[in-house]
Protein backbone atom coordinates (compact mmCIF):
# COMPACT_ATOMS: atom_id res chain seq x y z
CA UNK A 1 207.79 16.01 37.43
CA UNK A 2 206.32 13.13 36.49
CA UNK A 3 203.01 13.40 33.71
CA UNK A 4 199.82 13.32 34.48
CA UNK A 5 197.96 10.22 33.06
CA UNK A 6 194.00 11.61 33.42
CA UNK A 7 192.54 15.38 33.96
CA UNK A 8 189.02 15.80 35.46
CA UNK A 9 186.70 16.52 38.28
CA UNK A 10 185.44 15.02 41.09
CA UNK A 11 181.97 15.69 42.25
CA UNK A 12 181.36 16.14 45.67
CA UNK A 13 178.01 16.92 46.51
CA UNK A 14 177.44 20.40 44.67
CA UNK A 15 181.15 20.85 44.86
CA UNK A 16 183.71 19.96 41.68
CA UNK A 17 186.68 19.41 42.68
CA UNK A 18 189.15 19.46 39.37
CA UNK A 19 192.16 17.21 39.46
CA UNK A 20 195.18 15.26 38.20
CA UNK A 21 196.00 11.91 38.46
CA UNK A 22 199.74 10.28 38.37
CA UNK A 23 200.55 7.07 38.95
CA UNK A 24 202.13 6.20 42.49
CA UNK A 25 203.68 2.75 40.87
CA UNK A 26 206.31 2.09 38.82
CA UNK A 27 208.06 -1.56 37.83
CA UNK A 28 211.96 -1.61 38.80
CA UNK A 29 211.81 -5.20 36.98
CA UNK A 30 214.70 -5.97 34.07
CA UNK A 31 213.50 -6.13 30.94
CA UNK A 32 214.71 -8.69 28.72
CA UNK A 33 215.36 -8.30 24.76
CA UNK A 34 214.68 -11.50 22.71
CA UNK A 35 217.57 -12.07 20.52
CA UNK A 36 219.23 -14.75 18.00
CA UNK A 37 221.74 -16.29 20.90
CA UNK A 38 224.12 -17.33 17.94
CA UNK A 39 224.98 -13.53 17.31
CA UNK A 40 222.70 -11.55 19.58
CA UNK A 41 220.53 -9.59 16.58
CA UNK A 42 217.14 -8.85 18.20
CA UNK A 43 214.21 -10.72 17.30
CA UNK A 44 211.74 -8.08 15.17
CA UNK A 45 207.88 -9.13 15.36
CA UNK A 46 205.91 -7.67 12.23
CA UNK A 47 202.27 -6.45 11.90
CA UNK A 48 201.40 -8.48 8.89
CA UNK A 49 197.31 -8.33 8.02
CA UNK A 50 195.59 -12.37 7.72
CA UNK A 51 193.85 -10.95 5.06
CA UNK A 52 195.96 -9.07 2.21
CA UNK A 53 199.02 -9.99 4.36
CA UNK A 54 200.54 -6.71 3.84
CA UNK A 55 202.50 -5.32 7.13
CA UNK A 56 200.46 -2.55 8.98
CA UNK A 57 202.19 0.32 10.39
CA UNK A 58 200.94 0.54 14.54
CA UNK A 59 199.26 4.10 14.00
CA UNK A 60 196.90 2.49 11.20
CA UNK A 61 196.00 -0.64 13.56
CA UNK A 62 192.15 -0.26 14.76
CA UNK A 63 190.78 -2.62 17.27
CA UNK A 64 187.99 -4.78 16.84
CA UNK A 65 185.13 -6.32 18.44
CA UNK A 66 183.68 -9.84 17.37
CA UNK A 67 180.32 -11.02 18.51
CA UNK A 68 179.92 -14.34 19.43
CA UNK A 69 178.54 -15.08 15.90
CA UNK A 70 181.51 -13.96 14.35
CA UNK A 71 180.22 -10.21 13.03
CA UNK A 72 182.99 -7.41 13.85
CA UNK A 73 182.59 -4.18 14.76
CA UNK A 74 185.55 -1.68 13.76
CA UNK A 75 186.02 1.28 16.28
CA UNK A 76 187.99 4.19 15.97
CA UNK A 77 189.86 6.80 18.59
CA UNK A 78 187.01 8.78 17.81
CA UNK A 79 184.22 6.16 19.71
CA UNK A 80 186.15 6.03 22.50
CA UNK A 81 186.85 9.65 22.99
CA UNK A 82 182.78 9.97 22.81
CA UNK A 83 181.61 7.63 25.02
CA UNK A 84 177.89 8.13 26.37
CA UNK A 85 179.43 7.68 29.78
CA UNK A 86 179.59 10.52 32.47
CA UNK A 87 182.63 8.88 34.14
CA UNK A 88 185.22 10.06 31.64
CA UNK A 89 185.69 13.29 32.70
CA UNK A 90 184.54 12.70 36.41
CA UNK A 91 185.25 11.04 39.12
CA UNK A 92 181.64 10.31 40.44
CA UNK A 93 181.50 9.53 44.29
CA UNK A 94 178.82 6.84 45.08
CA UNK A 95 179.10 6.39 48.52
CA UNK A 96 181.73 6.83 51.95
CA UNK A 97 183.15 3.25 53.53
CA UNK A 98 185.21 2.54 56.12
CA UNK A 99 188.29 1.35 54.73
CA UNK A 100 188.92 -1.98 56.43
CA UNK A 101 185.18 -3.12 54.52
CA UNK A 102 187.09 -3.15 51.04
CA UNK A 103 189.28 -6.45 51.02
CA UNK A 104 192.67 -5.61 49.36
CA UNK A 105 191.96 -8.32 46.78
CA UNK A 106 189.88 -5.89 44.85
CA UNK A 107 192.68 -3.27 44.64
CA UNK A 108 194.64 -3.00 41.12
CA UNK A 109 196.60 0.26 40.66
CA UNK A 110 197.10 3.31 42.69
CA UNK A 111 197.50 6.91 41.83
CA UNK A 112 198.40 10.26 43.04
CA UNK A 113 195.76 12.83 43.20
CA UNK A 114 196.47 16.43 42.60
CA UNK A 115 194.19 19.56 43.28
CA UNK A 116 194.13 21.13 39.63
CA UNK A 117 193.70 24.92 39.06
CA UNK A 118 191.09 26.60 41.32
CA UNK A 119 190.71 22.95 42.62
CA UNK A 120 192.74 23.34 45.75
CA UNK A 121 190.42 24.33 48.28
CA UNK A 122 187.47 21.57 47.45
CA UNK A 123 190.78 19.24 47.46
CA UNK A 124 191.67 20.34 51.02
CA UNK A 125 187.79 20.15 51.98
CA UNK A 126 187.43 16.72 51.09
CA UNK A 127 190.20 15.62 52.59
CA UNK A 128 190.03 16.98 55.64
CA UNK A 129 186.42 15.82 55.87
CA UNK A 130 187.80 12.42 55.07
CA UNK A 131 190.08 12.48 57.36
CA UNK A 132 187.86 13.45 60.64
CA UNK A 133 185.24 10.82 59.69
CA UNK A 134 187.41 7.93 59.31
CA UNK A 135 186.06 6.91 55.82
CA UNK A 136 186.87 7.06 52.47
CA UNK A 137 185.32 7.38 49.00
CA UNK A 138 184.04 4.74 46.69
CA UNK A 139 183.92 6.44 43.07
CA UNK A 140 183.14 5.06 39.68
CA UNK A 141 185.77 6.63 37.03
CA UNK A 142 186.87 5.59 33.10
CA UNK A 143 190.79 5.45 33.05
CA UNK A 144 192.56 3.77 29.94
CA UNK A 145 189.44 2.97 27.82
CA UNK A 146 187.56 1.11 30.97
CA UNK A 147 185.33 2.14 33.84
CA UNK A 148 186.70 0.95 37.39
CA UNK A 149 185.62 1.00 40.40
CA UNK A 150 187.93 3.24 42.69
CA UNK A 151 188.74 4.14 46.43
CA UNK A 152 189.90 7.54 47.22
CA UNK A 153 191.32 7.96 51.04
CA UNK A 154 193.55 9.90 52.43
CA UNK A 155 197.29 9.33 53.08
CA UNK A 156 199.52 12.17 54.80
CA UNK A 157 198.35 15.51 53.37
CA UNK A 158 197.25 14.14 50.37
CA UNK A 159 194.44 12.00 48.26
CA UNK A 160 194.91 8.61 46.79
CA UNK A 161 193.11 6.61 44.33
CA UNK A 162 193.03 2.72 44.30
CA UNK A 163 191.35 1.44 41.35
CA UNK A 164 189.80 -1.74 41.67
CA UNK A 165 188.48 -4.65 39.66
CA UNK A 166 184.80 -5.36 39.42
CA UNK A 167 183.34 -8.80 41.90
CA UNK A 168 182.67 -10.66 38.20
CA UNK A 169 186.35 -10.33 38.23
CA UNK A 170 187.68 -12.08 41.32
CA UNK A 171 187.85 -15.72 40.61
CA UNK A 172 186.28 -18.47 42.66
CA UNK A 173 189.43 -19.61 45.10
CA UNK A 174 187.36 -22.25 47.22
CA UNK A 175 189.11 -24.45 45.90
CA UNK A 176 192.02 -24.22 47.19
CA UNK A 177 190.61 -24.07 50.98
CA UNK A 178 191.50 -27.30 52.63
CA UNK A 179 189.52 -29.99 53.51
CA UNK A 180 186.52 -29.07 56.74
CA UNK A 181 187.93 -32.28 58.52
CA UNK A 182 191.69 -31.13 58.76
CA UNK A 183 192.35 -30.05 62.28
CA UNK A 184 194.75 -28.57 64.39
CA UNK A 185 195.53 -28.65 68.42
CA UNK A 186 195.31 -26.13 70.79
CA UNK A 187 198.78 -26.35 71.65
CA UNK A 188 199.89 -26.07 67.50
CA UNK A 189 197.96 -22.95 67.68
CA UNK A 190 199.12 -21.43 70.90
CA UNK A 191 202.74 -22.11 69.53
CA UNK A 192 202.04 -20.92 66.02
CA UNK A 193 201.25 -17.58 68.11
CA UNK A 194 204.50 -18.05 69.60
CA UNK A 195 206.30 -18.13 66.32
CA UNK A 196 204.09 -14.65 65.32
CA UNK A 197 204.88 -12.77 68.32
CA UNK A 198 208.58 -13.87 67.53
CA UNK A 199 208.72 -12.03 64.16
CA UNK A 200 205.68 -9.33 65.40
CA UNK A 201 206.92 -5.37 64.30
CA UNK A 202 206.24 -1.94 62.71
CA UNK A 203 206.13 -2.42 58.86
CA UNK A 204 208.89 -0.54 57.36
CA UNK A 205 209.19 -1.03 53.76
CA UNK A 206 212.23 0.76 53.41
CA UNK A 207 213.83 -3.03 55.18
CA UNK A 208 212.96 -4.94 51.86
CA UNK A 209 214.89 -5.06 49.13
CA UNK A 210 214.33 -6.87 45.86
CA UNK A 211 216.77 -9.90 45.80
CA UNK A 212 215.88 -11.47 42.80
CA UNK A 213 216.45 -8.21 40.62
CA UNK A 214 219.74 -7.45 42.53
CA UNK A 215 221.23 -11.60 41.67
CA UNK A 216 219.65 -10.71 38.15
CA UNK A 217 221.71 -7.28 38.17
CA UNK A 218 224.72 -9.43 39.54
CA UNK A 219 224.48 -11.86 36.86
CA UNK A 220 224.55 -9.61 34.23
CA UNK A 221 226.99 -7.56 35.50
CA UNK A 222 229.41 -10.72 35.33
CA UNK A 223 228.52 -12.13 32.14
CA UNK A 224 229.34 -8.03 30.47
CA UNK A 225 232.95 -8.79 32.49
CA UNK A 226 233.40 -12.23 31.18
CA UNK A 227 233.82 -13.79 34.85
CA UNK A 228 231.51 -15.95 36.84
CA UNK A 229 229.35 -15.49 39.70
CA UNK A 230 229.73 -17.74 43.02
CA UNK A 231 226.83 -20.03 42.86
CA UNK A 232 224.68 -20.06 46.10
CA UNK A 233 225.05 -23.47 48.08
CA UNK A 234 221.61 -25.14 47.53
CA UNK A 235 219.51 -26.35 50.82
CA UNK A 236 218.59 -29.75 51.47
CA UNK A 237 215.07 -30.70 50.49
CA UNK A 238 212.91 -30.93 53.30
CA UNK A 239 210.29 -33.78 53.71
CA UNK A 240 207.38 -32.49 52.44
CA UNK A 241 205.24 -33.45 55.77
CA UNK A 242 205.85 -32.12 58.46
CA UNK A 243 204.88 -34.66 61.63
CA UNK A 244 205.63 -32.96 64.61
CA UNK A 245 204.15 -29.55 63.84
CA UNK A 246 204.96 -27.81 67.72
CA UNK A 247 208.33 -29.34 67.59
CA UNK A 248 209.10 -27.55 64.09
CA UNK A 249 207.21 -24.17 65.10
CA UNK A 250 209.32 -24.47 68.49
CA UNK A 251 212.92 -24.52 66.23
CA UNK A 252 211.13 -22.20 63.79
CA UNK A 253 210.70 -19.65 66.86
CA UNK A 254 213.84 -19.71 67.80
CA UNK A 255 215.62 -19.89 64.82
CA UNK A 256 213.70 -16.51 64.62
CA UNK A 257 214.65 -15.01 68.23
CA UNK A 258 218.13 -15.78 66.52
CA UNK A 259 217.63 -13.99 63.30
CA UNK A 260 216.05 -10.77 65.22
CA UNK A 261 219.30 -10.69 67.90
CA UNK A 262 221.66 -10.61 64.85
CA UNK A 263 220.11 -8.27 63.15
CA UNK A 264 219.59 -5.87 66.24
CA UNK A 265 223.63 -6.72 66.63
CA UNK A 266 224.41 -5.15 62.71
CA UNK A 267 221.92 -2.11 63.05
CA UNK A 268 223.75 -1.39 66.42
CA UNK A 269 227.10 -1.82 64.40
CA UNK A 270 225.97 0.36 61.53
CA UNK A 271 224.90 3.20 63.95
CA UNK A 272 228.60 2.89 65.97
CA UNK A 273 230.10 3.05 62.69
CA UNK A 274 228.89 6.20 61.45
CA UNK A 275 228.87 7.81 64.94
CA UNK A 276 232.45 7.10 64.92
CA UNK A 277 232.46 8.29 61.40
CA UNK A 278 230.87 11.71 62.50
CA UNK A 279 233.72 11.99 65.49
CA UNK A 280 236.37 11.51 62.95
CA UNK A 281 235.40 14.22 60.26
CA UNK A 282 234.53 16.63 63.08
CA UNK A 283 237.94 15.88 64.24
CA UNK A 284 239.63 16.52 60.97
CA UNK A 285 237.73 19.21 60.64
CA UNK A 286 239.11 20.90 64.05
């Protein structure tokens, strides 16, 4: 059982709903150690002050503010803990949006809501209620010393809550739109739909696998055993315009149709296989 990261209330209308809140994520990412490559000793960072240039132990480290005219303002555990702020013990809700209205860009972290003590009833409520409007909850709450904004909606039998990052904090991407005068045919289009429709399913994330951890795994796993791993063959470049955009979709789509037949060919494989397997133990076991 996992620990819970933040303990409060929400407040729906005239009704508190007290709760937990875990975090859903976690990074499966390999973690690196910075070492002396000569004879692998680790590479130690210290704490040292600018000032008296003595090396400060992490529990007496405060963190400070400067003002853009270079005055500093020292703050301890204590002025964060006693914030005039409503928000960090509550989880105020400030309106109910449909879901598809919040663009995904604003999303940063999700969590795991749990009904806490006499909270499970009000938990059930509003997520039922929810559920049978088709909305969810925008809520302002403070979580690791900052106040997000937050969407709670309803997944399964359960709440979740997406933080989000404030609009001040999405950058300005028009950049990188192209040009108004660039252009495409009908016929690029209706192909490009072609090529869609080709690779068009159910998402199942349980089909995706992390390749560049696994060839990071593999790589490390060789260099413990002293032996090398097979390099990959490297493509050819390709030019970097294309001319004939249908005629590339068109080998693109059925380079696809190809992909989709093999793989329907291994999954059938895979469930002969263990079918088989099945017959054989039952078998045995006669």
């Amino acid at each position: 059982m996992p620990r819970s990261i933040w303990k409060g209330a929400i407040s729906f209308g005239l009704v508190t709903i007290p709760v937990k809140l875990y975090s859903a994520t976690e990074e499966k990412d390999i973690s690196f150690r910075q070492v002396h490559p000569e004879d692998g000793g680790r590479i130690k960072y210290k704490r040292v002050c600018e000032k008296c240039g003595k090396e400060i132990p992490y529990a007496e480290i405060a963190k400070g503010y400067e003002t853009a005219d270079g005055r500093l303002a020292i703050l301890e555990q204590s002025d964060f803990d006693n914030l005039p702020l409503s928000t960090t013990k509550s989880v105020e809700v400030v309106q109910f949006v449909e879901e598809s209205e919040v663009d995904p860009t604003y999303f940063a972290k999700t969590y795991f809501m749990e009904a806490d003590g006499p909270g499970a009833k009000p938990y059930v409520l509003l997520r039922d209620a929810l559920r049978a409007s088709g909305r969810a909850a925008l809520v302002k709450v403070a979580l690791r010393s900052r106040e997000s904004l937050a969407l709670i909606r309803v997944k399964d039998d359960q709440l979740l809550m997406h933080t989000m990052i404030w609009p001040d904090e999405i950058r300005d991407g028009e950049f990188a739109a192209p040009a108004s005068d660039i252009t495409v045919s009908d016929a690029e289009v209706k192909m490009a739909q072609t090529f869609i429709d080709a690779l068009a399913g159910d998402f199942d994330p349980e089909e995706y696998h992390d390749s560049y951890r696994e060839a990071l795994e593999e790589v490390v796993t060789a260099k413990l055993a002293g032996t090398e791993v097979a390099a990959e063959e490297e493509e050819a470049p390709k030019d970097a315009e294309v001319v004939d955009l249908v005629a590339a979709l068109r080998a693109s789509v059925e380079a696809a149709k190809k992909r989709r037949e093999e793989a329907a060919g291994g999954k059938s494989e895979s469930k002969t296989g263990t079918k088989s397997e099945s017959k054989s133990k039952k078998s045995k076991a006669s």
